[in-house]
N, C-alpha and C. Protein backbone atom coordinates (compact mmCIF):
# COMPACT_ATOMS: atom_id res chain seq x y z
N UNK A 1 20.86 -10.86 -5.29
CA UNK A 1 19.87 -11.21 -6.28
C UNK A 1 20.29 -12.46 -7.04
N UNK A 2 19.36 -13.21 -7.39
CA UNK A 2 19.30 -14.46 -7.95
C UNK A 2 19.79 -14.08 -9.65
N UNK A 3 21.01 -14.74 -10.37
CA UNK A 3 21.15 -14.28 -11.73
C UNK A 3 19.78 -15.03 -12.62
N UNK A 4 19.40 -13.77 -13.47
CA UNK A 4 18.62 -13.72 -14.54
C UNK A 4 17.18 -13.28 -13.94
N UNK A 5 17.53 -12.20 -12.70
CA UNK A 5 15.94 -11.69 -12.18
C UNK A 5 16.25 -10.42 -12.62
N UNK A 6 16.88 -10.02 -13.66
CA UNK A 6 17.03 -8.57 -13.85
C UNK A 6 15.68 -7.60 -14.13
N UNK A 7 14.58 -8.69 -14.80
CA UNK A 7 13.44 -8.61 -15.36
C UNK A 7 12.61 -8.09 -14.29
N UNK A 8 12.67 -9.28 -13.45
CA UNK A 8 11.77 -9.04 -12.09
C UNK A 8 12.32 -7.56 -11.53
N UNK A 9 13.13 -7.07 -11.29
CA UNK A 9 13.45 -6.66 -10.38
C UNK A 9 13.11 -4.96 -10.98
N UNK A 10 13.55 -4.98 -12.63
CA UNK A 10 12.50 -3.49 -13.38
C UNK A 10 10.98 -3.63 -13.17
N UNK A 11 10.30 -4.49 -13.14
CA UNK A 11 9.43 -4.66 -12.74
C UNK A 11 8.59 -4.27 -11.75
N UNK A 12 9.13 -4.61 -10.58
CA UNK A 12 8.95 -4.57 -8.97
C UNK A 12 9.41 -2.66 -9.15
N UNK A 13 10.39 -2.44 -9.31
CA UNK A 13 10.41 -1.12 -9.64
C UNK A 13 9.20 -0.15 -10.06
N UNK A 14 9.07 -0.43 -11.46
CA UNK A 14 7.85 0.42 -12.19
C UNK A 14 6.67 -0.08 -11.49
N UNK A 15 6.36 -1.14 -10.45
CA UNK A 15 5.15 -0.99 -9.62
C UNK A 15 5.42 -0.28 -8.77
N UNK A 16 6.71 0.06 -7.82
CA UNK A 16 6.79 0.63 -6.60
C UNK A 16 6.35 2.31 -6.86
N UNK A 17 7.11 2.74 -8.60
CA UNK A 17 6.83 3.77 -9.15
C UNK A 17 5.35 4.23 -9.36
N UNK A 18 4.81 3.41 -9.85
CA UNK A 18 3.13 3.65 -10.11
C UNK A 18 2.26 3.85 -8.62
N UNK A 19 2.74 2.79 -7.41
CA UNK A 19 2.10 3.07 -6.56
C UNK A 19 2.23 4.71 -5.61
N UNK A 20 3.73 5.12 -5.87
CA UNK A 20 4.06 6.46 -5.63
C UNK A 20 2.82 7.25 -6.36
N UNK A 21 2.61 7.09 -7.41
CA UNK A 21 2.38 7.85 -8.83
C UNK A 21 1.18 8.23 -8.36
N UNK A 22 0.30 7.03 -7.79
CA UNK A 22 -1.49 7.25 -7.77
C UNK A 22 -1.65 7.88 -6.06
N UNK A 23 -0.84 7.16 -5.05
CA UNK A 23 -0.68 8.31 -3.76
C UNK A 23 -0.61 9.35 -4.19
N UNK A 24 0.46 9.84 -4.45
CA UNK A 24 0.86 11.75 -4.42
C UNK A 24 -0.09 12.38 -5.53
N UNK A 25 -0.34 11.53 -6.58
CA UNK A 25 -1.56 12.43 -7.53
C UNK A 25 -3.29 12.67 -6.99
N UNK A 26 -2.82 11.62 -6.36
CA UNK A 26 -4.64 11.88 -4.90
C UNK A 26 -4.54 12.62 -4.44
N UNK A 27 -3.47 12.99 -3.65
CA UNK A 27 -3.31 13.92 -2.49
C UNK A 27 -2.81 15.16 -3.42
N UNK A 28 -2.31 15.41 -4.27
CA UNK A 28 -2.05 16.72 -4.42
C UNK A 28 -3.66 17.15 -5.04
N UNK A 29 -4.41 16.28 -5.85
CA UNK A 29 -5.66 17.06 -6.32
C UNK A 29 -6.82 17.28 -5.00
N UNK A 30 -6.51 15.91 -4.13
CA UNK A 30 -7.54 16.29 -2.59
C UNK A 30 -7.28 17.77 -2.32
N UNK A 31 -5.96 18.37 -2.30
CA UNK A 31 -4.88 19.50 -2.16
C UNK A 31 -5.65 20.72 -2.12
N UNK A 32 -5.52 20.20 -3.75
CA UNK A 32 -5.91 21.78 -4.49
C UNK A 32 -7.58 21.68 -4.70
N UNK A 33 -8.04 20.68 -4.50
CA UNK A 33 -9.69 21.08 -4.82
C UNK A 33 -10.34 20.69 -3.32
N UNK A 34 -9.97 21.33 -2.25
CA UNK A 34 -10.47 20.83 -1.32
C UNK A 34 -10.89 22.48 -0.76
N UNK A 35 -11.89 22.54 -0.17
CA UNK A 35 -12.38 23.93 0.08
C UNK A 35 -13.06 24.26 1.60
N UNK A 36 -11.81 24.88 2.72
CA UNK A 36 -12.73 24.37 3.91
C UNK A 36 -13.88 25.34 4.10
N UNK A 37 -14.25 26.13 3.52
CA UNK A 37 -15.20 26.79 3.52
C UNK A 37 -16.70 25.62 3.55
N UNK A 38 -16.15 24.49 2.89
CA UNK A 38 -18.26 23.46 2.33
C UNK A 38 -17.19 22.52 3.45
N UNK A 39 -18.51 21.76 3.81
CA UNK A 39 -18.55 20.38 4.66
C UNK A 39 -18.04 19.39 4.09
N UNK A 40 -17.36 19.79 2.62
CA UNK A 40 -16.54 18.53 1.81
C UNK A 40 -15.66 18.11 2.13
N UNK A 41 -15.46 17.13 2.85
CA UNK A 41 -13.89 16.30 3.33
C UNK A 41 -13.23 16.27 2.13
N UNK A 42 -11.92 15.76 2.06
CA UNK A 42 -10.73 15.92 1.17
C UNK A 42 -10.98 13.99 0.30
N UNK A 43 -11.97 13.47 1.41
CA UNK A 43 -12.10 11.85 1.00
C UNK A 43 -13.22 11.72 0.66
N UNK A 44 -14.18 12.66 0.62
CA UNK A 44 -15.70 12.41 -0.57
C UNK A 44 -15.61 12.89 -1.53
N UNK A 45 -14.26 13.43 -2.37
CA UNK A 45 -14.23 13.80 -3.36
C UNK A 45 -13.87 12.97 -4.37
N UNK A 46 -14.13 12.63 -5.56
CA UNK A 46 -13.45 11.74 -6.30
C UNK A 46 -12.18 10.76 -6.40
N UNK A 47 -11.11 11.94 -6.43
CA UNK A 47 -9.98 11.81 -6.34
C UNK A 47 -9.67 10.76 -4.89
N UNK A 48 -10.38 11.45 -3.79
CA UNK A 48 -10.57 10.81 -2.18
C UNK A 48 -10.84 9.64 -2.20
N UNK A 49 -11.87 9.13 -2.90
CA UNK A 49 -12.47 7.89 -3.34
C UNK A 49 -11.70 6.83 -3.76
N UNK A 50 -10.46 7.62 -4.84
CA UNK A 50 -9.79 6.53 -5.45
C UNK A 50 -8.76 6.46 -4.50
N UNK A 51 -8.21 7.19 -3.87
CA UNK A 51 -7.21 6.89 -2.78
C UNK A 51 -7.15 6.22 -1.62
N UNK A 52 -8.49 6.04 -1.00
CA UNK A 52 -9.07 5.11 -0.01
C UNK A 52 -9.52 3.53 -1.03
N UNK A 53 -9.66 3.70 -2.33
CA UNK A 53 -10.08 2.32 -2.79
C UNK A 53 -8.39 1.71 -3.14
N UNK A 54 -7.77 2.21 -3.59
CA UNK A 54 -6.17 2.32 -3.65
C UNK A 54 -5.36 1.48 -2.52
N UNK A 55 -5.57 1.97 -1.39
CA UNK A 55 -5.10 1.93 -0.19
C UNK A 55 -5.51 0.69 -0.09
N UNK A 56 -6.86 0.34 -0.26
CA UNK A 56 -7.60 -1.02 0.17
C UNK A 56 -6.55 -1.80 -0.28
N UNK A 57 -6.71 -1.70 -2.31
CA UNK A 57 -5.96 -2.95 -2.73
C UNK A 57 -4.66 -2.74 -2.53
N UNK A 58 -4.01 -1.98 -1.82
CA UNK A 58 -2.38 -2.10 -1.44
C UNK A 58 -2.72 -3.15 0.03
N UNK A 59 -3.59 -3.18 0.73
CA UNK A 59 -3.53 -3.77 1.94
C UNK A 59 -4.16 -5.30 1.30
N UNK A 60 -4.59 -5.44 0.57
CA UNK A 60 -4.95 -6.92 -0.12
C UNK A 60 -3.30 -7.12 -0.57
N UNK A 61 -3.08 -6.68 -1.24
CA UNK A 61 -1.87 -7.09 -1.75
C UNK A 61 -0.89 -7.22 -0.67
N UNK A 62 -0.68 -6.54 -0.09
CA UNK A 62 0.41 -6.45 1.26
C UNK A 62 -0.37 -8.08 2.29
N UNK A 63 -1.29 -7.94 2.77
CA UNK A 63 -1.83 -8.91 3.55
C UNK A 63 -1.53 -10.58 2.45
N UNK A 64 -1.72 -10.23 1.36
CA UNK A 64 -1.58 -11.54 0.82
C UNK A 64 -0.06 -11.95 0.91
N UNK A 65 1.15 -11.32 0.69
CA UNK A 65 2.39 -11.62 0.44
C UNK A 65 2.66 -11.85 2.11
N UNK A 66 2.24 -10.86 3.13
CA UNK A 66 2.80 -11.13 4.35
C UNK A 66 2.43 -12.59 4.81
N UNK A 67 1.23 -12.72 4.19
CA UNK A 67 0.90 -14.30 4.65
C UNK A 67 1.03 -15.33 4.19
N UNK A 68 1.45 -15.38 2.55
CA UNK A 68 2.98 -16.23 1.75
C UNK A 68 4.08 -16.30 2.38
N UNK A 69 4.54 -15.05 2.98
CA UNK A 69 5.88 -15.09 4.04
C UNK A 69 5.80 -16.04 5.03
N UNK A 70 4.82 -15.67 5.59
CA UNK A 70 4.24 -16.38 7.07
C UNK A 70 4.43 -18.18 7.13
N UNK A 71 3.51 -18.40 6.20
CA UNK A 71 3.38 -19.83 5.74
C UNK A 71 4.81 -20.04 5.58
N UNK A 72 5.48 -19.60 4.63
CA UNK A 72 7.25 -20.29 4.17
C UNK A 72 8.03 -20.37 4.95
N UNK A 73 7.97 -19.61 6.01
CA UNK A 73 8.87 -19.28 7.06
C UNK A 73 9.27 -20.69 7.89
N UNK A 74 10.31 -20.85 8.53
CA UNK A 74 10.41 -22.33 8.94
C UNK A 74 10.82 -21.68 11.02
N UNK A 75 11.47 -20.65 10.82
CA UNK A 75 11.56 -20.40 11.90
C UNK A 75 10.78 -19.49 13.17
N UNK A 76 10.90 -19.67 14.23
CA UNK A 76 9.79 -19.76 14.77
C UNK A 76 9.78 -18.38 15.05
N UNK A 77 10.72 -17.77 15.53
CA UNK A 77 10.89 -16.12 15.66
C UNK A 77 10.77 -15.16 15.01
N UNK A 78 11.05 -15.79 13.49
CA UNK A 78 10.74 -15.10 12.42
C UNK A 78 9.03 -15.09 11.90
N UNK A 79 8.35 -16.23 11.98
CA UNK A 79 7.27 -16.14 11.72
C UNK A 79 6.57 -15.31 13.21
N UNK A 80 6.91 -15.16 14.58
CA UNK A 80 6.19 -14.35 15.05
C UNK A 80 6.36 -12.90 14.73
N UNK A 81 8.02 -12.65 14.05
CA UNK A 81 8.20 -10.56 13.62
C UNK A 81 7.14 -11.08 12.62
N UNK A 82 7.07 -11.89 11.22
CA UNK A 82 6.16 -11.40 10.40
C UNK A 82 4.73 -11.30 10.96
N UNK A 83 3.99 -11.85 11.63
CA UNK A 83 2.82 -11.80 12.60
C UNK A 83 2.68 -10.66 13.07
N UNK A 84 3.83 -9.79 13.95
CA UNK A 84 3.43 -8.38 14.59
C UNK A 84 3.49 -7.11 13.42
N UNK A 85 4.50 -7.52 12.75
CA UNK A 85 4.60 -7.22 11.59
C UNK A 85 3.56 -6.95 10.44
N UNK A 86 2.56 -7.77 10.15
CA UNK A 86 1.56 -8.15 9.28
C UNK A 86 0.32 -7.03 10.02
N UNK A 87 0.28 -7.62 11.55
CA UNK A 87 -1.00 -6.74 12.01
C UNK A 87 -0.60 -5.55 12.27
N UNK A 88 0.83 -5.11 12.77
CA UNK A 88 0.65 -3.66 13.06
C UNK A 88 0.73 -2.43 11.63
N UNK A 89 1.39 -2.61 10.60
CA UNK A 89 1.06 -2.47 9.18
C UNK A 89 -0.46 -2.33 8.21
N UNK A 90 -0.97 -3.53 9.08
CA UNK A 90 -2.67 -3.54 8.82
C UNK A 90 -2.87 -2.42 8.84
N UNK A 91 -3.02 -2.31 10.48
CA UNK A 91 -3.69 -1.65 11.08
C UNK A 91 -3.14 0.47 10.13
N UNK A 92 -1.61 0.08 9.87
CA UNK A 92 -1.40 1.40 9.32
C UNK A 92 -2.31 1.86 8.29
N UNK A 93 -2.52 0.61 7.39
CA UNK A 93 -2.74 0.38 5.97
C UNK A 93 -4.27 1.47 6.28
N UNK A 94 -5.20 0.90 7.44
CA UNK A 94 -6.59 1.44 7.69
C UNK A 94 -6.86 2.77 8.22
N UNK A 95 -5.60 2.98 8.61
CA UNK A 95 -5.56 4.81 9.31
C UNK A 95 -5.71 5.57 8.05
């Protein structure tokens, strides 16, 4: 680490924390209020809603930095891992 990123780096933390925070609090209420008895999927429920809109902006955010990487990159091998890298991740991000 670069001296005087101590800042950044609590930072980057308490986001990695929050993004834990809003996953597992989706899924445990999809959890418990999900009823297979009704035709209600676990993702037309509110909670479902925000976890698929969630997901989106983690893949905006992820797609934007992989392709800051991409661009900076000078070498040629490395910019093709971030490339297979970028799309096969996508593609996780949409499952």
């Amino acid at each position: 680490f670069i001296k005087g990123t101590k800042k950044r780096t609590i930072e980057e933390a308490v986001d990695v924390l929050y993004h834990i925070f809003v996953e597992v609090s989706g899924h445990i209420v999809i959890s418990l209020t999900y009823d297979p008895s009704t035709t209600l999927y676990g993702y037309s429920s509110y909670s479902g809603m925000i976890v698929v809109v969630w997901r989106f902006v983690q893949l905006m955010w992820f797609m934007k930095n992989i392709t800051i990487t991409y661009f900076s990159e000078r070498d040629h091998y490395r910019k093709r891992l971030y490339m297979w890298f970028g799309f096969i991740f996508s593609i996780w991000f949409l499952s």
